[in-house]
N, C-alpha and C. Protein backbone atom coordinates (compact mmCIF):
# COMPACT_ATOMS: atom_id res chain seq x y z
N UNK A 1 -38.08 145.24 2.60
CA UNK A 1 -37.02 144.41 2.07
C UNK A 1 -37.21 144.24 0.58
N UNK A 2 -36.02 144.67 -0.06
CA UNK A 2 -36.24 144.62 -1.71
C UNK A 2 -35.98 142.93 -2.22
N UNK A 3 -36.52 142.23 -2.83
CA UNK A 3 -36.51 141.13 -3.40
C UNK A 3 -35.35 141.28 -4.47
N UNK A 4 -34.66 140.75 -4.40
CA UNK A 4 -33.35 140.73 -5.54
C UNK A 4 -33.78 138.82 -6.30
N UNK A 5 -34.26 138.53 -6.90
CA UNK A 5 -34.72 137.57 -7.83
C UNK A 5 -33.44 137.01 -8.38
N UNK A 6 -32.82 138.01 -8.78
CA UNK A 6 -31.22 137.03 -9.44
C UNK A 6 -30.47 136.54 -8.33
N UNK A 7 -30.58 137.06 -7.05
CA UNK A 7 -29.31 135.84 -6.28
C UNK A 7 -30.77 134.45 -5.97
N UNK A 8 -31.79 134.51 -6.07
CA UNK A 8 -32.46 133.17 -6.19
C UNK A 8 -32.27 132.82 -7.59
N UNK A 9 -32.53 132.81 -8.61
CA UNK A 9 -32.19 132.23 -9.94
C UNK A 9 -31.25 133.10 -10.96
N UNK A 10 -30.03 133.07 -10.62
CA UNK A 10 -29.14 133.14 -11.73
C UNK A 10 -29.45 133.01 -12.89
N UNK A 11 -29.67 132.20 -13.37
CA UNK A 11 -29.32 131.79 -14.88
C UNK A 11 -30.88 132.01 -15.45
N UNK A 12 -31.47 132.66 -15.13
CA UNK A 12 -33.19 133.01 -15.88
C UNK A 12 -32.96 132.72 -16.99
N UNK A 13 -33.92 132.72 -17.69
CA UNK A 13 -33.97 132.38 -19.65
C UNK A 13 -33.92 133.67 -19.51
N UNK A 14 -33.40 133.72 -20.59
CA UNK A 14 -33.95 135.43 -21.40
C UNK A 14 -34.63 135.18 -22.90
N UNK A 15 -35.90 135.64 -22.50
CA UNK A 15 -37.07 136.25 -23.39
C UNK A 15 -37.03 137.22 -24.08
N UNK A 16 -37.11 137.38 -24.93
CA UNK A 16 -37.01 138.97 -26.14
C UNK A 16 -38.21 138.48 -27.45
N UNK A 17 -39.07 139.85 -27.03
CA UNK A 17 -39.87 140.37 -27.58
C UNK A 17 -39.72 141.57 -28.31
N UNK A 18 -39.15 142.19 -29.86
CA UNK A 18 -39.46 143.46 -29.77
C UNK A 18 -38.08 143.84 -28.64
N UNK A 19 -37.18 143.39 -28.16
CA UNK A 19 -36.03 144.03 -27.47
C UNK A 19 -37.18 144.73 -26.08
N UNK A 20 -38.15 143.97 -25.89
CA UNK A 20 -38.87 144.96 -24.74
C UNK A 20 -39.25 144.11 -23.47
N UNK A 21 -39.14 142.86 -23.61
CA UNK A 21 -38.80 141.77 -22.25
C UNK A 21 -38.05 141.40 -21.99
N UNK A 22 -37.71 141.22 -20.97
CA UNK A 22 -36.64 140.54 -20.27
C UNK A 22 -36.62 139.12 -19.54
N UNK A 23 -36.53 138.96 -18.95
CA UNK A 23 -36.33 137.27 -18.20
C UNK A 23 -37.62 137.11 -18.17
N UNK A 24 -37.41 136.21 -18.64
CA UNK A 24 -39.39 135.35 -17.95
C UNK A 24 -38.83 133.92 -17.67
N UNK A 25 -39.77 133.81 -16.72
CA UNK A 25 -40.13 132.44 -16.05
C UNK A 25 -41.08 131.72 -16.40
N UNK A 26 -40.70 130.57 -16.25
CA UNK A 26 -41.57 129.20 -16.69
C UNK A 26 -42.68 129.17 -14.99
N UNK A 27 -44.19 128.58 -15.33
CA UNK A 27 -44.88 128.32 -14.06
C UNK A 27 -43.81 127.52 -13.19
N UNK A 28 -43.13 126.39 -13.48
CA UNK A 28 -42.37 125.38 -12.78
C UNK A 28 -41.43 126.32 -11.55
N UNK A 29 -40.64 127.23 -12.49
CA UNK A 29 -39.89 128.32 -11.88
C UNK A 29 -40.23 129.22 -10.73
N UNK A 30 -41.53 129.65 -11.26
CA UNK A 30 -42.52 130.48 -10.75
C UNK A 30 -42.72 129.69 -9.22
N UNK A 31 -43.12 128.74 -9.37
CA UNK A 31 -43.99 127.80 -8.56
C UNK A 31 -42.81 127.58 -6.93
N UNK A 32 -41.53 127.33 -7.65
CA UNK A 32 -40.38 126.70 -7.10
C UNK A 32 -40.00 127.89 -5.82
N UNK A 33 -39.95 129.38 -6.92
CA UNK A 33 -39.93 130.40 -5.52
C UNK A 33 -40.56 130.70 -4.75
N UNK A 34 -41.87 130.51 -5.55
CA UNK A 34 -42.66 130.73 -4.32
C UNK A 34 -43.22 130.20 -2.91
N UNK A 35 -42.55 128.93 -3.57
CA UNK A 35 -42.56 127.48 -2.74
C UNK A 35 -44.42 127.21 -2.37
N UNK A 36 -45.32 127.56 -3.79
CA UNK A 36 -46.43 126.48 -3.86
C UNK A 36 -46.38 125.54 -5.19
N UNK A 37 -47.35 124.75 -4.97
CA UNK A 37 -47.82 123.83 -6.32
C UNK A 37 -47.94 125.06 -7.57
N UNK A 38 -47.42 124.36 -9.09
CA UNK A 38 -47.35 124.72 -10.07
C UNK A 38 -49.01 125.15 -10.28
N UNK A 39 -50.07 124.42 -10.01
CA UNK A 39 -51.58 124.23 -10.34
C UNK A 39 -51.81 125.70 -9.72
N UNK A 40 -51.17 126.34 -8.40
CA UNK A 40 -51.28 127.12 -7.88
C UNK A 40 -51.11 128.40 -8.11
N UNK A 41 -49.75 128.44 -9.19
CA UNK A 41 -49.16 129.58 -10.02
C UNK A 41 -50.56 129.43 -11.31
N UNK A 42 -50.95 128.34 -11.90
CA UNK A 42 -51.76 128.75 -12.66
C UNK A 42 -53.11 129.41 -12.18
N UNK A 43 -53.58 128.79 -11.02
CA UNK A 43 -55.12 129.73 -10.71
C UNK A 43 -54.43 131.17 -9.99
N UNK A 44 -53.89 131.34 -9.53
CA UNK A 44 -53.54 132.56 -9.61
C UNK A 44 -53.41 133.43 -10.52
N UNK A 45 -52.52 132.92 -11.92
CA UNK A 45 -53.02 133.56 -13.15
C UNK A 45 -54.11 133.78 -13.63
N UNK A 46 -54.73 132.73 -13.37
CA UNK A 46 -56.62 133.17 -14.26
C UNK A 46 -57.33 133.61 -13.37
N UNK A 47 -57.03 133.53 -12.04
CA UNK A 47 -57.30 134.99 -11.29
C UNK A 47 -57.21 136.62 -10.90
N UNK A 48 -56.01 136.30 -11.89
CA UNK A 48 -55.66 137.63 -12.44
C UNK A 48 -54.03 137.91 -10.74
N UNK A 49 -54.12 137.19 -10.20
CA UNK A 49 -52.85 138.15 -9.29
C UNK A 49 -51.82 138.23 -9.71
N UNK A 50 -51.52 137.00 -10.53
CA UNK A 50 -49.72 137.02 -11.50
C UNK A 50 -50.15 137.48 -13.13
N UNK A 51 -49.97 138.52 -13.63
CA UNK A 51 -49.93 138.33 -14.73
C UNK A 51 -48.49 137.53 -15.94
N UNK A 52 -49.80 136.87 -16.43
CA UNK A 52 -48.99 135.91 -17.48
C UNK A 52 -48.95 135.95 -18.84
N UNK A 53 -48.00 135.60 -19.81
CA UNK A 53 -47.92 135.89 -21.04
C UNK A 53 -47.77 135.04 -21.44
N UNK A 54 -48.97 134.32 -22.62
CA UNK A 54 -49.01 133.43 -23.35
C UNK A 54 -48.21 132.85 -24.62
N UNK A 55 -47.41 131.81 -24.42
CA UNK A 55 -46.18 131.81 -25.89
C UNK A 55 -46.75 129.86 -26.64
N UNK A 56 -46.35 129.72 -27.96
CA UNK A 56 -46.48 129.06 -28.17
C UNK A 56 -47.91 128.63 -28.63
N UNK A 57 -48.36 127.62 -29.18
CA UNK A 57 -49.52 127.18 -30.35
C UNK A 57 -49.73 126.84 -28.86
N UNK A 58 -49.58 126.34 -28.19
CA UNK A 58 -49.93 125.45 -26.53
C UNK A 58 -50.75 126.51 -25.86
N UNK A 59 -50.26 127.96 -25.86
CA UNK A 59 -50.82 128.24 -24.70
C UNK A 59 -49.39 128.69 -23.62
N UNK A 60 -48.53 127.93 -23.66
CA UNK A 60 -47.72 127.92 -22.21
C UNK A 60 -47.33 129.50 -21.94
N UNK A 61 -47.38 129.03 -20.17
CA UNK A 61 -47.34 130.90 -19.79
C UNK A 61 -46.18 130.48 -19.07
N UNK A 62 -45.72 132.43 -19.24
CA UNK A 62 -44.48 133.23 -19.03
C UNK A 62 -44.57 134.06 -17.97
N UNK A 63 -43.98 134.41 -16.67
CA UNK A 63 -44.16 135.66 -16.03
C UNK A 63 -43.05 136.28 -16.03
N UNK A 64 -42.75 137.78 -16.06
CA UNK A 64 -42.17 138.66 -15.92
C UNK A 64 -41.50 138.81 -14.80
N UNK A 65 -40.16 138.47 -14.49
CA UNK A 65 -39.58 138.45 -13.40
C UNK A 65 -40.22 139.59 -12.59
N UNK A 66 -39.92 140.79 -13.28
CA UNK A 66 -40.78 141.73 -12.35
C UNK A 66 -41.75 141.22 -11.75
N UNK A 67 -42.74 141.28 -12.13
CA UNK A 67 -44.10 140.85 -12.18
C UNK A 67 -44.06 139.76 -10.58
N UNK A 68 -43.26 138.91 -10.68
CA UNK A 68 -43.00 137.74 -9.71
C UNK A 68 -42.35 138.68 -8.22
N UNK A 69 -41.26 139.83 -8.51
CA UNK A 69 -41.34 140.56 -7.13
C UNK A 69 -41.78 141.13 -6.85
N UNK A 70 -43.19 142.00 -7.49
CA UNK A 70 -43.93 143.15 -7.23
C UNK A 70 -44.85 141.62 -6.00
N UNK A 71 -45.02 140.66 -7.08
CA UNK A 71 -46.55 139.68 -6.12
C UNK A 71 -45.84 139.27 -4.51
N UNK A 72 -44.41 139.36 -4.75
CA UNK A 72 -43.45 138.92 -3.22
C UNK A 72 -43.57 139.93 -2.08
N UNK A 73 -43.03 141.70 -3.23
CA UNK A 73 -43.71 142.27 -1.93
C UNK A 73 -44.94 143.00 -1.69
N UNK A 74 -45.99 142.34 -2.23
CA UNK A 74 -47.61 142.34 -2.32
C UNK A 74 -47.58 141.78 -1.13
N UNK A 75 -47.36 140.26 -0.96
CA UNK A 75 -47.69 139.38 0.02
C UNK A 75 -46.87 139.70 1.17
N UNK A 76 -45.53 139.96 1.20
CA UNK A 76 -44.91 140.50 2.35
C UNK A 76 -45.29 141.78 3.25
N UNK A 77 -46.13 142.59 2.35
CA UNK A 77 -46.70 143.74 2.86
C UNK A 77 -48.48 143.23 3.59
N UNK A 78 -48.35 141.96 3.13
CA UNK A 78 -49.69 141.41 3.62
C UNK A 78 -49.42 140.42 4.47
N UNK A 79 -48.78 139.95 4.71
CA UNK A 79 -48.41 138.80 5.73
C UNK A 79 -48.26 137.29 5.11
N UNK A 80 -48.27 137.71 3.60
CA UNK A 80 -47.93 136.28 3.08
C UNK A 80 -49.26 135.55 2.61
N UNK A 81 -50.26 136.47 2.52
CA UNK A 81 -51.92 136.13 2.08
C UNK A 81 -52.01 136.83 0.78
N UNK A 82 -51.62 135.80 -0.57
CA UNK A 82 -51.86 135.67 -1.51
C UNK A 82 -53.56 136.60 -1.91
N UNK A 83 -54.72 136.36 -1.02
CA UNK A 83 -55.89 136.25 -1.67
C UNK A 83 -55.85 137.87 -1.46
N UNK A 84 -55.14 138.58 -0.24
CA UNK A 84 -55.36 140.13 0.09
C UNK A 84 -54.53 141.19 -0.85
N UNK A 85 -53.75 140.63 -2.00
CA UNK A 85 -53.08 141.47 -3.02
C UNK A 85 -53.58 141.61 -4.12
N UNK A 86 -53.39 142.92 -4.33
CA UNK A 86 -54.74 143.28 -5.22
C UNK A 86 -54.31 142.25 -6.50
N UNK A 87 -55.73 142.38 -6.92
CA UNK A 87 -56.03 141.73 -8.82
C UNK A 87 -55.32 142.48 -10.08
N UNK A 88 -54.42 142.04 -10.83
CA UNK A 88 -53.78 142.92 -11.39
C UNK A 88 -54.95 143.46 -12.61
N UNK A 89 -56.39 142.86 -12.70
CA UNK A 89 -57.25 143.31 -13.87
C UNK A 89 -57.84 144.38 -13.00
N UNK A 90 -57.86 145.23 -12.14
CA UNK A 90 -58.66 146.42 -11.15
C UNK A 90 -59.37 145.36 -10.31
């Protein structure tokens, strides 16, 4: 089953880098589809399974819409076990 991301969030921000990104998501966003805690989208990032892109003097992270359906059908091909999809650092 292909994840189509825009009939769940329409109205994405659009991000532009260099004309070379596209929609990114806020953790809040992130968090909302996936239906866990925001704290959750972050240790997953510094675990490396979502990669995230750092904006702002803050720190605050961005994911790549992509990025958010490759980890959907990671886990769907796994039964929905976050910890069995691979690490995006090897």
């Amino acid at each position: 089953m292909l994840f189509n991301i825009a009939k769940v969030h329409p109205t994405l921000p659009n991000m532009v880098v260099d004309n070379k990104i596209g929609p990114m998501l806020a953790v809040r966003e992130v968090a909302n589809l996936l239906h866990v805690h925001s704290n959750t989208v972050r240790r997953w990032s510094d675990r490396g399974l979502i990669r995230a892109y750092r904006i702002t003097h803050r720190g605050d992270r961005r994911f790549k819409v992509e990025d958010i359906g490759q980890l959907l059908a990671d886990m769907n091909a796994n039964r929905g076990n976050p910890q069995a999809v691979v690490n995006i650092n090897g």
